[in-house]
N, C-alpha and C. Protein backbone atom coordinates (compact mmCIF):
# COMPACT_ATOMS: atom_id res chain seq x y z
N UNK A 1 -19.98 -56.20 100.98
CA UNK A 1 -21.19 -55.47 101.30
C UNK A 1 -22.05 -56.26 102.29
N UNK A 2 -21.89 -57.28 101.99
CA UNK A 2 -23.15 -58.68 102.90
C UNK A 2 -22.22 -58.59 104.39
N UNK A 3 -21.19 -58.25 104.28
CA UNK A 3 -20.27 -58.19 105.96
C UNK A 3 -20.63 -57.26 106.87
N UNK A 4 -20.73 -56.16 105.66
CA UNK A 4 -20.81 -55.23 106.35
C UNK A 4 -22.45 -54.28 107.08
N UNK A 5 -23.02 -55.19 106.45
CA UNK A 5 -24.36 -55.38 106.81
C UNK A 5 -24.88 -56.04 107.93
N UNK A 6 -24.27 -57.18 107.72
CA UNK A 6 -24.24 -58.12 108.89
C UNK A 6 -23.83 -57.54 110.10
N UNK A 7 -23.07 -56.98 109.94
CA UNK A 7 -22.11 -56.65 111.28
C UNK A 7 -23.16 -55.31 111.56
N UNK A 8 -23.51 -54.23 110.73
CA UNK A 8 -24.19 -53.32 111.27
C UNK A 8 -25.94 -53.84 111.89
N UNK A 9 -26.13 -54.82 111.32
CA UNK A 9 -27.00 -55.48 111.81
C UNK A 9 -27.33 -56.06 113.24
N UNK A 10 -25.79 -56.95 113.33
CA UNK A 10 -25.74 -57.72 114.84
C UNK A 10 -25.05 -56.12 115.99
N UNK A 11 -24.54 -55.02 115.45
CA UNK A 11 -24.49 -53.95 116.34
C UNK A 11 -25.99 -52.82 116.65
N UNK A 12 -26.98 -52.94 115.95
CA UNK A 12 -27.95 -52.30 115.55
C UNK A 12 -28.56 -53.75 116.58
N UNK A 13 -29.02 -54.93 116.84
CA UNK A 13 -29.41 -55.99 117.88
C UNK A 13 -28.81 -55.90 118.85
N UNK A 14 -27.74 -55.65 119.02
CA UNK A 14 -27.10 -55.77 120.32
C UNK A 14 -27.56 -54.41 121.27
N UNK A 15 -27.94 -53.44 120.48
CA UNK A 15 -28.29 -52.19 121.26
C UNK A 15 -27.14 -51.10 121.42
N UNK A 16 -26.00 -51.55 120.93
CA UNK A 16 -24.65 -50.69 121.07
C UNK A 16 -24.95 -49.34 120.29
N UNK A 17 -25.02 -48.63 120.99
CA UNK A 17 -24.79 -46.88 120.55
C UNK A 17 -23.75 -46.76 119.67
N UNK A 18 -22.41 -47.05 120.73
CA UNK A 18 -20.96 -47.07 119.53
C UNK A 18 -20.48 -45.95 121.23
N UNK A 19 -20.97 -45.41 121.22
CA UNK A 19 -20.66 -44.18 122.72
C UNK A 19 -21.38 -44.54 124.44
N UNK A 20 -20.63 -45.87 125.02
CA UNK A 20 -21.17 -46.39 125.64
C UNK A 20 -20.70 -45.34 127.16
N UNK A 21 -20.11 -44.62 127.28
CA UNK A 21 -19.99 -43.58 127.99
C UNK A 21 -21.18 -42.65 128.03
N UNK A 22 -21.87 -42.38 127.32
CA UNK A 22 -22.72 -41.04 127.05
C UNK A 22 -24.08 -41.96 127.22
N UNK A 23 -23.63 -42.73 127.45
CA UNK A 23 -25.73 -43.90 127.24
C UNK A 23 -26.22 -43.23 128.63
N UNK A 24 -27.52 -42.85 128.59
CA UNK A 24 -28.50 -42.22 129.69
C UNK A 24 -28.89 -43.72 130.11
N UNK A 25 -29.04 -42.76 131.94
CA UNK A 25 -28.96 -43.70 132.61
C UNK A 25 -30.32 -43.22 133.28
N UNK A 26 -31.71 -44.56 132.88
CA UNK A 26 -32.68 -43.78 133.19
C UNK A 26 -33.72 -44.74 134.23
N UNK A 27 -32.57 -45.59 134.97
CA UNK A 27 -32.83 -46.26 136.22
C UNK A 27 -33.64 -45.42 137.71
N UNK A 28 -33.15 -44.69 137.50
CA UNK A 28 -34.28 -43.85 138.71
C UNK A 28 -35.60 -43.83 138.22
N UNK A 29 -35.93 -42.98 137.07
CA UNK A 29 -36.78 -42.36 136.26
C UNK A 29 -38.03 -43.78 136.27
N UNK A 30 -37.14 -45.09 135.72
CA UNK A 30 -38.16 -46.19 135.55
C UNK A 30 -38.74 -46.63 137.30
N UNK A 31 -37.55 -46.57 137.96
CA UNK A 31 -38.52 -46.67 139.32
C UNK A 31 -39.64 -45.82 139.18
N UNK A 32 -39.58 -44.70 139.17
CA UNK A 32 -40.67 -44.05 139.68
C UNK A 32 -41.49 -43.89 139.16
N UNK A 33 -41.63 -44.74 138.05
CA UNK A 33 -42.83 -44.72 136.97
C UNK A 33 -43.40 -45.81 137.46
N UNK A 34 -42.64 -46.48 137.92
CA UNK A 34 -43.29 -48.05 138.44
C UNK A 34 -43.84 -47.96 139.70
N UNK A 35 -43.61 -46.91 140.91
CA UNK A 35 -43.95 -46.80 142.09
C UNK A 35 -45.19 -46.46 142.03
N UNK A 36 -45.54 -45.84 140.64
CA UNK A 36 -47.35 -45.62 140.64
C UNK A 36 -47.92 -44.22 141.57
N UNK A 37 -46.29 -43.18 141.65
CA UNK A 37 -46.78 -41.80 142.43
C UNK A 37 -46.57 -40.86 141.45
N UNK A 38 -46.48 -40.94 140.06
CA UNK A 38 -45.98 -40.32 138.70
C UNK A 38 -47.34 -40.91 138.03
N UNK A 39 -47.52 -39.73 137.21
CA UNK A 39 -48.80 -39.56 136.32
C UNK A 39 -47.79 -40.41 134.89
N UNK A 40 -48.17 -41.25 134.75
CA UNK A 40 -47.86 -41.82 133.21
C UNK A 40 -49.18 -41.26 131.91
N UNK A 41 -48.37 -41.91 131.14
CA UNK A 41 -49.38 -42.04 129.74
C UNK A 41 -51.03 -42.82 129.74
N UNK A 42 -50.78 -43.47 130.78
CA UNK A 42 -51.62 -44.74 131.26
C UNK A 42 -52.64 -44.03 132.15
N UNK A 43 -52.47 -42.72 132.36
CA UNK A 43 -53.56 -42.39 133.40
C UNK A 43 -53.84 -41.19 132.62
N UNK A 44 -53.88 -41.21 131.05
CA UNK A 44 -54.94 -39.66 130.45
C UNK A 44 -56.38 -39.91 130.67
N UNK A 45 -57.01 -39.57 131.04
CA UNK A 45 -58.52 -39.44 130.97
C UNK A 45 -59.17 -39.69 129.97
N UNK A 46 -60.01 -40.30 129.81
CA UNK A 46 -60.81 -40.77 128.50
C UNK A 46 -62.20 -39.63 128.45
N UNK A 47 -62.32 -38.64 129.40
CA UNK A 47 -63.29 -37.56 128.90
C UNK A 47 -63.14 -37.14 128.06
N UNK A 48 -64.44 -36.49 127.14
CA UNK A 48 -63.95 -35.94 125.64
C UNK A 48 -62.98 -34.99 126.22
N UNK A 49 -63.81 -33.88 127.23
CA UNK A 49 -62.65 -32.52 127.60
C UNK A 49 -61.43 -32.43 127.77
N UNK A 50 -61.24 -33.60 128.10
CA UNK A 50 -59.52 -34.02 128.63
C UNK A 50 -58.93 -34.23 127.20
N UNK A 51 -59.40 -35.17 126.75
CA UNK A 51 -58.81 -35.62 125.32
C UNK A 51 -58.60 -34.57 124.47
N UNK A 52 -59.92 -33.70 124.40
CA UNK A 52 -59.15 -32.74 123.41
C UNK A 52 -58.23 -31.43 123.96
N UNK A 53 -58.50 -31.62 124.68
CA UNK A 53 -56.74 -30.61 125.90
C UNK A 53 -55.96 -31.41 125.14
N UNK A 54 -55.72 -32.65 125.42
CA UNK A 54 -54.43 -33.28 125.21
C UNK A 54 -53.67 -32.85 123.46
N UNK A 55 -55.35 -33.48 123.27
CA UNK A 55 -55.16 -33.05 121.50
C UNK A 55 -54.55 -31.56 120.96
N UNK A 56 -55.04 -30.90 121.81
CA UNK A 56 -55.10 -29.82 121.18
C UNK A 56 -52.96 -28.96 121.75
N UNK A 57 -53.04 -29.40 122.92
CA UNK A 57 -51.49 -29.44 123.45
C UNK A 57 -50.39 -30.14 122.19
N UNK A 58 -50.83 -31.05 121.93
CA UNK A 58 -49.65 -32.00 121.04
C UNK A 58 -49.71 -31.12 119.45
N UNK A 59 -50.81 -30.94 119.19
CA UNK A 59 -50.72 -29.87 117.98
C UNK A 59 -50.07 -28.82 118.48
N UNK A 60 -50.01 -27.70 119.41
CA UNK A 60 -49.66 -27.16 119.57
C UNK A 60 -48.02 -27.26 119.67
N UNK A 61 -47.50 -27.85 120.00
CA UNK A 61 -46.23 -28.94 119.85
C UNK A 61 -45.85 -28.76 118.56
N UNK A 62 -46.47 -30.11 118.24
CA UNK A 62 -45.93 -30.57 117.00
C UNK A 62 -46.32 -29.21 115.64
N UNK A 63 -46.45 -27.72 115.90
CA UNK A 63 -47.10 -27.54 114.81
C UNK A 63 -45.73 -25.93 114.97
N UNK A 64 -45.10 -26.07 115.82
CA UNK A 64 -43.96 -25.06 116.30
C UNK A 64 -42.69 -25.51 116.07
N UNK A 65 -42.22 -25.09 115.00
CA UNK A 65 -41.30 -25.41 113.51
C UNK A 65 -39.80 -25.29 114.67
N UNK A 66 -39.67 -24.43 115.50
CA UNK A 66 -39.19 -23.72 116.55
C UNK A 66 -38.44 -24.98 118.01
N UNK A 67 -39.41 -25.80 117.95
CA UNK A 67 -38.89 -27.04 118.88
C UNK A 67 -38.39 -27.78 118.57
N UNK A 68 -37.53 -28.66 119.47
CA UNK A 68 -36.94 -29.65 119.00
C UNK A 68 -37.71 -31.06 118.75
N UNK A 69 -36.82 -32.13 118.45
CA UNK A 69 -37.55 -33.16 117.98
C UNK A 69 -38.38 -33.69 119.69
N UNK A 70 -37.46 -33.66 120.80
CA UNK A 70 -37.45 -34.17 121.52
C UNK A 70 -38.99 -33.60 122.69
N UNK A 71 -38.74 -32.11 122.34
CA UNK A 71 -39.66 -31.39 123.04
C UNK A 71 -41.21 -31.64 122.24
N UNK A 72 -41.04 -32.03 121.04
CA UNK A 72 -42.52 -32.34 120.00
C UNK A 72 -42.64 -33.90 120.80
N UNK A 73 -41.99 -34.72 121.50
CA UNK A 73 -42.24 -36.00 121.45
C UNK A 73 -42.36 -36.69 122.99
N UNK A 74 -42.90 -35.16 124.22
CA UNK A 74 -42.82 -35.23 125.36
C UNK A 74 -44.00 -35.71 126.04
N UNK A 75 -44.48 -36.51 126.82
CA UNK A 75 -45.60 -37.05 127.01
C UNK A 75 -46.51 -35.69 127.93
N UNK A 76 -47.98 -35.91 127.31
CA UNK A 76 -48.64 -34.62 127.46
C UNK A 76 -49.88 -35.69 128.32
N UNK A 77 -50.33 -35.76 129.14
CA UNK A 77 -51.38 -36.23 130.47
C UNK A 77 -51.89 -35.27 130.94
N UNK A 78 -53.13 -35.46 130.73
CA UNK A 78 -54.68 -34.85 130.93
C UNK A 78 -55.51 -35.23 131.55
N UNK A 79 -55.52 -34.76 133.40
CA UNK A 79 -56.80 -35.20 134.05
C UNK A 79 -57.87 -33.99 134.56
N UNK A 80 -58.71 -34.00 134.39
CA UNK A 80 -59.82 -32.86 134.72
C UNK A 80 -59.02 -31.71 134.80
N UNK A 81 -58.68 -31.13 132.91
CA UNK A 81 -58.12 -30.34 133.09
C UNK A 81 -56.70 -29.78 133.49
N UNK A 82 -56.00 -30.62 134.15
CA UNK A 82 -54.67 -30.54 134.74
C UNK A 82 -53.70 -31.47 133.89
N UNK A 83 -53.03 -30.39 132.81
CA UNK A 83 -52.24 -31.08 131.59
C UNK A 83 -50.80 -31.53 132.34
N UNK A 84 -50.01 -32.78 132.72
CA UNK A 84 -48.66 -33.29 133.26
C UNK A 84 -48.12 -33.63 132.14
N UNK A 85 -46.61 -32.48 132.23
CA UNK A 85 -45.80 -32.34 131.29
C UNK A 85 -44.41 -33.72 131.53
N UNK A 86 -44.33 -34.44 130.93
CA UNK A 86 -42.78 -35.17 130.95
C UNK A 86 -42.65 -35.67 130.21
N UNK A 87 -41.06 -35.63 130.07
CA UNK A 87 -39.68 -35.86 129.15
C UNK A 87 -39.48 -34.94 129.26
N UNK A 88 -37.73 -35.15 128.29
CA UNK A 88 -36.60 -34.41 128.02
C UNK A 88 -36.79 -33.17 126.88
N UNK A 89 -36.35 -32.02 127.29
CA UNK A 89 -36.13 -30.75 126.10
C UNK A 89 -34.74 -30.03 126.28
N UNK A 90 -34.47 -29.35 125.41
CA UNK A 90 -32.91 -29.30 124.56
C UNK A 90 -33.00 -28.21 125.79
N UNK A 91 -33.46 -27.03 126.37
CA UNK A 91 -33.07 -25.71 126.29
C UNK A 91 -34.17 -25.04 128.00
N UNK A 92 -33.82 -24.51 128.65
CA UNK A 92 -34.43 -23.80 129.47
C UNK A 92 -35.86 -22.96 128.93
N UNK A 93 -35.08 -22.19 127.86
CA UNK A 93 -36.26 -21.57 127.39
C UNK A 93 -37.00 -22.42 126.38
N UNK A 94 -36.84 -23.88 126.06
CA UNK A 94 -37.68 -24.36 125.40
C UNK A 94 -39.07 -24.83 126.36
N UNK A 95 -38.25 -25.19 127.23
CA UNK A 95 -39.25 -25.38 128.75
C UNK A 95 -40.15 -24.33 128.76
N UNK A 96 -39.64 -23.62 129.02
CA UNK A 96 -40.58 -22.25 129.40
C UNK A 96 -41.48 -22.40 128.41
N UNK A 97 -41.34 -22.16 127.10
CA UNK A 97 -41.95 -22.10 125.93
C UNK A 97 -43.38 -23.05 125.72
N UNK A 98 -42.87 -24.20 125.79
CA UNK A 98 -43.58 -25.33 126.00
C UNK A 98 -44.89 -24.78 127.20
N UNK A 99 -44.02 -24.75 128.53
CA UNK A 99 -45.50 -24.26 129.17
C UNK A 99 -46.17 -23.32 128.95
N UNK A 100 -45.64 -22.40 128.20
CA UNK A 100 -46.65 -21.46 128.19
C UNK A 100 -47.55 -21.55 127.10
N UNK A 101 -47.16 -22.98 126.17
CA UNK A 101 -48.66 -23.04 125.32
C UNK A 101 -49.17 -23.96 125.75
N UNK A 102 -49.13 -24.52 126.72
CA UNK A 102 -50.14 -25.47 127.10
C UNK A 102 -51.33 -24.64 127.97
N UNK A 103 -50.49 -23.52 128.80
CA UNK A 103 -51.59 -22.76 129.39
C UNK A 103 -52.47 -21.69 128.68
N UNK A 104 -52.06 -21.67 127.49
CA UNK A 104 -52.99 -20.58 126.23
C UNK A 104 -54.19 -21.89 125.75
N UNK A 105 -53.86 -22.63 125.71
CA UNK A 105 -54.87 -23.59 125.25
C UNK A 105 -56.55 -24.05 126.17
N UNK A 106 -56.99 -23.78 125.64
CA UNK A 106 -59.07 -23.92 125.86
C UNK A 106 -58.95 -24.80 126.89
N UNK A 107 -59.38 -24.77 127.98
CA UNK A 107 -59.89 -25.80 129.13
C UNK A 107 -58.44 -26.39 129.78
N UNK A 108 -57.58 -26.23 130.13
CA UNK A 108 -56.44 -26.17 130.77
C UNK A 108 -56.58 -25.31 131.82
N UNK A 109 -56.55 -25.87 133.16
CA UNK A 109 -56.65 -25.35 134.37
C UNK A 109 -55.68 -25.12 135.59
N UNK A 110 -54.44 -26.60 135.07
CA UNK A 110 -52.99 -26.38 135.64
C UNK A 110 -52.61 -27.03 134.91
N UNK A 111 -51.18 -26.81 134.72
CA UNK A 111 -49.79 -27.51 134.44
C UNK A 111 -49.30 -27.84 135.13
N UNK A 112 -48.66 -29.15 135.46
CA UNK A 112 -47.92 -29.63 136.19
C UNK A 112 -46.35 -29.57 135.08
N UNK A 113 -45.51 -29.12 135.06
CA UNK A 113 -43.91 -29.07 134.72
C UNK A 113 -43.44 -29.71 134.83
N UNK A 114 -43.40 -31.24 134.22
CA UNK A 114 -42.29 -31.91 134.55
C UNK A 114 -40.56 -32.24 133.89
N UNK A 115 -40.99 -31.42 132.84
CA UNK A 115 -39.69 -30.99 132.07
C UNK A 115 -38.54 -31.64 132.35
N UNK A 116 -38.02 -32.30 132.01
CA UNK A 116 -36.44 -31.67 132.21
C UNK A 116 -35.31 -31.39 131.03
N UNK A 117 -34.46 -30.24 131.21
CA UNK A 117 -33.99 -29.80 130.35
C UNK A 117 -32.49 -30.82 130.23
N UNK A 118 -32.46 -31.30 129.31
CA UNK A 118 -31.09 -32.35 128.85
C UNK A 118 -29.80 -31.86 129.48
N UNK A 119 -29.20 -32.54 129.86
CA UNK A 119 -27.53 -32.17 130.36
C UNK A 119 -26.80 -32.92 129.29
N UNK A 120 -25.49 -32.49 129.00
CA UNK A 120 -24.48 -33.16 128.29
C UNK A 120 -23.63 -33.87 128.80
């Protein structure tokens, strides 16, 4: 039992998936978070108005039994009003879905879409 622990241990540190074929490759993605022309997490607005857009977006999310884990866990950025959608979701129409409750929501003025829908 203590082996086999160990060993799931030093594979669980090492970072090994077990499916080193299928590992996302998300080397572009980090450039361009770093180039500083992509709205990160780091640039939500600290206005109340903004904040509770944001707030009120992620409930909206997280409260739709209907999405996936991935689409509840997509970064939601809020500047004067203009909610920037990114990460990954399972489905085209989860996309869709997604934007269209961010634009039902109080003081939301654009969406920016940054979606993208997962490939296999």
């Amino acid at each position: 039992m203590k082996a086999v622990l160990l060993c799931l241990g030093l594979a669980l540190a090492s970072g090994c998936s077990g499916d080193e074929k299928h590992a996302a490759d998300n080397t572009a993605q980090n450039a361009r978070d770093k180039s500083g022309q992509t709205v990160t997490p780091t640039d939500q607005s600290e206005s109340e108005a903004d904040r509770a857009i944001t707030q009120n977006v992620r409930k909206a999310l997280v409260d739709d039994k209907a999405l996936s884990v991935n689409a509840k866990n997509i970064k939601v950025v809020t500047q004067n009003g203009k909610v920037t959608l990114r990460g990954v979701v399972e489905t085209a129409e989860e996309k869709k879905n997604i934007e269209a409750k961010v634009r039902a929501v109080t003081g939301v003025t654009n969406c920016d879409d940054q979606l993208e829908v997962k490939t296999y």
